[in-house]
Protein backbone atom coordinates (compact mmCIF):
# COMPACT_ATOMS: atom_id res chain seq x y z
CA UNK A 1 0.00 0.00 0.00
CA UNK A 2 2.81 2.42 0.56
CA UNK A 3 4.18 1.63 -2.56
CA UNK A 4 0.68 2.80 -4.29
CA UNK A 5 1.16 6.21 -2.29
CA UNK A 6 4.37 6.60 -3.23
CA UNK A 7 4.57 6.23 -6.55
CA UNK A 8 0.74 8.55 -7.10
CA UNK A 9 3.16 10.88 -4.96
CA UNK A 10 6.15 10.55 -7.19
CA UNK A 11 3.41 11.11 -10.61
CA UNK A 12 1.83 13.90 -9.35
CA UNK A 13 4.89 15.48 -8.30
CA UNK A 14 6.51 14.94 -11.82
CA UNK A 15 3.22 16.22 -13.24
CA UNK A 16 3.01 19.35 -11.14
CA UNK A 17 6.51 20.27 -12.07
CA UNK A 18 6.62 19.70 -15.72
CA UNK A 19 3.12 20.85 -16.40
CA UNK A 20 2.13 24.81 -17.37
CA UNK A 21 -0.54 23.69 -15.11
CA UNK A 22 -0.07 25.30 -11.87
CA UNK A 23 -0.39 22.87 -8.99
CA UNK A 24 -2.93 24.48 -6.77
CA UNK A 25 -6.87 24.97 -8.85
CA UNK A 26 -9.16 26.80 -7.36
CA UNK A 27 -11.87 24.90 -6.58
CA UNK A 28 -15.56 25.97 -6.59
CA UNK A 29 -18.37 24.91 -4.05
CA UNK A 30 -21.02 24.05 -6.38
CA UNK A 31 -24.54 24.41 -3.65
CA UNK A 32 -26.45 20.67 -3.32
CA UNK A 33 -29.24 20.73 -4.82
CA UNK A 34 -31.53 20.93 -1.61
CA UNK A 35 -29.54 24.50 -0.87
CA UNK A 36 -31.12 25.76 -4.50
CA UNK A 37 -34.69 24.36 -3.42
CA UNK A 38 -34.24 25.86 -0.28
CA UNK A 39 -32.94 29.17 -1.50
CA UNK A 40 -35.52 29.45 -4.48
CA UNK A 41 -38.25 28.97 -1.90
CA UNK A 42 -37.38 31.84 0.13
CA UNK A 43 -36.87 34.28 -3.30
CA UNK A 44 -37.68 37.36 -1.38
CA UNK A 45 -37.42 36.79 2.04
CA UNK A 46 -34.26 38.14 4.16
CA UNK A 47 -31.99 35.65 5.11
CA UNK A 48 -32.51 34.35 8.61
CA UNK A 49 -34.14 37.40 9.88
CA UNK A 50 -37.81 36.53 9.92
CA UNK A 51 -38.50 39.51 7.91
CA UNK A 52 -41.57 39.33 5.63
CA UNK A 53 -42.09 38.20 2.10
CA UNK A 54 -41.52 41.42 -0.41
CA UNK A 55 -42.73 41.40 -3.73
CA UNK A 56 -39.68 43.67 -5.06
CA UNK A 57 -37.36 42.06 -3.18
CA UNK A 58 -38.14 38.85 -5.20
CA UNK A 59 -38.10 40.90 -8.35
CA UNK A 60 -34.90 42.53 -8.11
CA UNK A 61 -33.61 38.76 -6.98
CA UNK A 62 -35.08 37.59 -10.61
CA UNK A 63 -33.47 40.63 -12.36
CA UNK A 64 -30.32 40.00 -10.70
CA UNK A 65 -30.37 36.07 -11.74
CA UNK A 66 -31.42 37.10 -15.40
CA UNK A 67 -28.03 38.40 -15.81
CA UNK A 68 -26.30 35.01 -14.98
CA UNK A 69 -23.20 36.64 -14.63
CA UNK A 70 -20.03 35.70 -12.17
CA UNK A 71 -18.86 39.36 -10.73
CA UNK A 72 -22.03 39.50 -9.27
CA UNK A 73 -20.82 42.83 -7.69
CA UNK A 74 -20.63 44.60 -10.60
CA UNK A 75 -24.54 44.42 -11.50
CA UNK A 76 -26.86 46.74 -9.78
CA UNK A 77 -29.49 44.36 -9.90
CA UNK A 78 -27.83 41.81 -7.76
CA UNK A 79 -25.76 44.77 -4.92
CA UNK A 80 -29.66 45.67 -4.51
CA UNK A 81 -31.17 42.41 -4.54
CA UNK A 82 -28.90 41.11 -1.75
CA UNK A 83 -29.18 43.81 0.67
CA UNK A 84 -32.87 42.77 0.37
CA UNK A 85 -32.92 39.06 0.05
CA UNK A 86 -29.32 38.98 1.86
CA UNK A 87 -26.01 38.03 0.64
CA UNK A 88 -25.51 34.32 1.21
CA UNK A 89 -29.34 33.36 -0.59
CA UNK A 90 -27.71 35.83 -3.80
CA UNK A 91 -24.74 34.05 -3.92
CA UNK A 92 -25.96 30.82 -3.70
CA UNK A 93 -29.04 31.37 -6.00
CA UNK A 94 -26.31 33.14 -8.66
CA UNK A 95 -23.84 29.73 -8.35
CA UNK A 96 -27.65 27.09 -8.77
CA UNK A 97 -27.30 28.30 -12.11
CA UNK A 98 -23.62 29.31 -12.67
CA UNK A 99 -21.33 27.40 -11.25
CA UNK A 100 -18.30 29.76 -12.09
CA UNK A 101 -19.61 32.17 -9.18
CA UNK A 102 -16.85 32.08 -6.58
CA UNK A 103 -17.36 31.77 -2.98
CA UNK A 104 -18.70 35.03 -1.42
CA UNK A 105 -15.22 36.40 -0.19
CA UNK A 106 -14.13 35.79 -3.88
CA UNK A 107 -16.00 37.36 -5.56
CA UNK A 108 -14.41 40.66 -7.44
CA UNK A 109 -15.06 43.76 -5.24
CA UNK A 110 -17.94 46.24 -5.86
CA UNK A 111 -17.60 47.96 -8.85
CA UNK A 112 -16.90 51.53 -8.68
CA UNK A 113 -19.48 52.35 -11.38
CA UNK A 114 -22.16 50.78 -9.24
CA UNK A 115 -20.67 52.48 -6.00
CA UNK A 116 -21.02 55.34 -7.89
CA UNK A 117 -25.04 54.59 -8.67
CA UNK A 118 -25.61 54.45 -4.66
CA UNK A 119 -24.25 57.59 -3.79
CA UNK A 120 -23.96 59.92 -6.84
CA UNK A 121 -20.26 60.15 -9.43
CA UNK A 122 -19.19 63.23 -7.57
CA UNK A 123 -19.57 61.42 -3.93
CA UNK A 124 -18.12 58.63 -5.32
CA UNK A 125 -15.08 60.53 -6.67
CA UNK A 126 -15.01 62.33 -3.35
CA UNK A 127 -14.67 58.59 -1.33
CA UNK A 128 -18.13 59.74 0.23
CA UNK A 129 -19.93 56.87 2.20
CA UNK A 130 -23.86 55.64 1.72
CA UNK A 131 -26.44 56.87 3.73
CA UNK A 132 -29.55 56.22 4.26
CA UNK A 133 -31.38 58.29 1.54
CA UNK A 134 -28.63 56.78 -0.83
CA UNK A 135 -29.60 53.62 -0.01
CA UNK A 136 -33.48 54.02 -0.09
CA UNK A 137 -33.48 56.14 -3.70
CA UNK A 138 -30.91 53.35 -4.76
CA UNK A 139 -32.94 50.77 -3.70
CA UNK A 140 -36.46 51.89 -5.54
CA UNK A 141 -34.44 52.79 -8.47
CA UNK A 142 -33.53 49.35 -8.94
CA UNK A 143 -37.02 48.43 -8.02
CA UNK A 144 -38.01 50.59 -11.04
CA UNK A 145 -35.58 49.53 -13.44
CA UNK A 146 -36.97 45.96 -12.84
CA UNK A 147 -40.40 46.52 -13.27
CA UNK A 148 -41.61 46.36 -9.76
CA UNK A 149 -45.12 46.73 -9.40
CA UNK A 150 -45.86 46.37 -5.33
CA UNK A 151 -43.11 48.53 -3.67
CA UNK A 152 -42.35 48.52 -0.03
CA UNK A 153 -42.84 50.99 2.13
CA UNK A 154 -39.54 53.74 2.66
CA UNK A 155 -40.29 52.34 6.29
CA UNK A 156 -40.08 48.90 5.78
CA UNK A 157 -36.53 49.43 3.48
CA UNK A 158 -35.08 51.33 6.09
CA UNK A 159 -36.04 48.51 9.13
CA UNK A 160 -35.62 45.19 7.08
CA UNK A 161 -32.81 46.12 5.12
CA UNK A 162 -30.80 49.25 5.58
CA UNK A 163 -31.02 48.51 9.60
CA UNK A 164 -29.70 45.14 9.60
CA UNK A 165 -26.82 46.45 6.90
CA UNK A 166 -25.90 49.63 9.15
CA UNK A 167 -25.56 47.40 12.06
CA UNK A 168 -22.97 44.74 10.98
CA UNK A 169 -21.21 47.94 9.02
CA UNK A 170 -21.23 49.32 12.76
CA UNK A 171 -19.55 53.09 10.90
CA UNK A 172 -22.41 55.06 12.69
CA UNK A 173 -25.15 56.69 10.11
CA UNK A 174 -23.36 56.24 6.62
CA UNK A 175 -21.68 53.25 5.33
CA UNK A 176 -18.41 54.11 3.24
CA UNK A 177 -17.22 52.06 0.35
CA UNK A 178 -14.96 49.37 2.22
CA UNK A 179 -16.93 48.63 4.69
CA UNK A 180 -20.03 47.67 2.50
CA UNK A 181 -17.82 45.64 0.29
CA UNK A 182 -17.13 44.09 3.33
CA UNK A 183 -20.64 43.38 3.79
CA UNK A 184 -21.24 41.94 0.42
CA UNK A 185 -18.36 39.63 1.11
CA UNK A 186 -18.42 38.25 4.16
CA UNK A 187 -21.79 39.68 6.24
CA UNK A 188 -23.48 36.07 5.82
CA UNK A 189 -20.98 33.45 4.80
CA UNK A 190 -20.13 30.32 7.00
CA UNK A 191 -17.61 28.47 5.15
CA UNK A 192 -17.36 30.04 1.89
């Protein structure tokens, strides 16, 4: 039996050396498929905080996984769907039907341009941080550009979403850049 483990060792460390193949591959958690039932049950419902079913939550989740993209930070659609349906259920609904999405903390950062749709191109030249109006006009704008016909209440976008999203950010009133990338990456992951 040693022999066996030798020699595999021996192969792949000839391989590994003599290959343009480097010897570390990223690997990808592709979500079992009871995660993706699970997930695409809950389309509109906050992640693990008992928060009530919204109707444009669950449309700017389906706008976001129309684009089927993998820098799911870079779409509008999906930076406003998951502070609504929460980061971990966008991620994982995103890699049910692409399984290039990386895990959350690899995923490529937020995209300046979209930065820039939260809080304005001059506050995002200026390295201004989000508050809350940013958030709530960002928020229904996205709404609108995705065809959302029941809205939520300003109320009920500040208290189920902003709330929970100011609190982990813990930077006071206004959430600048890093710290909401931060968010997006690693606010709801476990393992990945």
């Amino acid at each position: 039996m040693r022999f066996i483990y030798a020699a595999l060792a021996a192969a792949l460390a000839h391989t590994a050396a003599s290959s343009a193949v480097p010897a570390v591959l990223e690997t990808r958690v592709i979500p079992a498929p009871i995660d993706c039932e699970e997930y695409g049950k809950y389309i509109g419902i906050r992640d693990g905080t008992g928060a009530e079913y919204s109707v444009g939550c669950a449309d700017l989740t389906y706008a976001c996984l129309k684009l089927n993209g993998t820098s799911i930070w870079s779409h509008a659609e999906c930076v406003a769907a998951a502070t609504c349906q929460g980061t971990r259920g966008v991620i994982i609904l995103n890699q049910c039907q692409n399984h290039n999405v990386a895990h959350a903390a690899s995923i490529p950062n937020l995209s300046g341009a979209v930065y820039a749709t939260i809080v304005g191109s001059a506050a995002a030249a200026a390295n201004a941080p989000i508050t809350q109006q940013n958030y709530i006009d960002f928020v229904f704008g996205q709404m609108s550009a995705a065809g959302v016909t029941q809205w939520p209440t300003a109320a009920e976008v500040i208290s189920n979403w902003w709330t929970p999203i100011k609190t982990w950010t813990a930077t006071g009133n206004s959430i600048p850049y890093s710290n909401f990338n931060d968010w997006l990456h690693y606010s709801e992951t476990d393992t990945d």
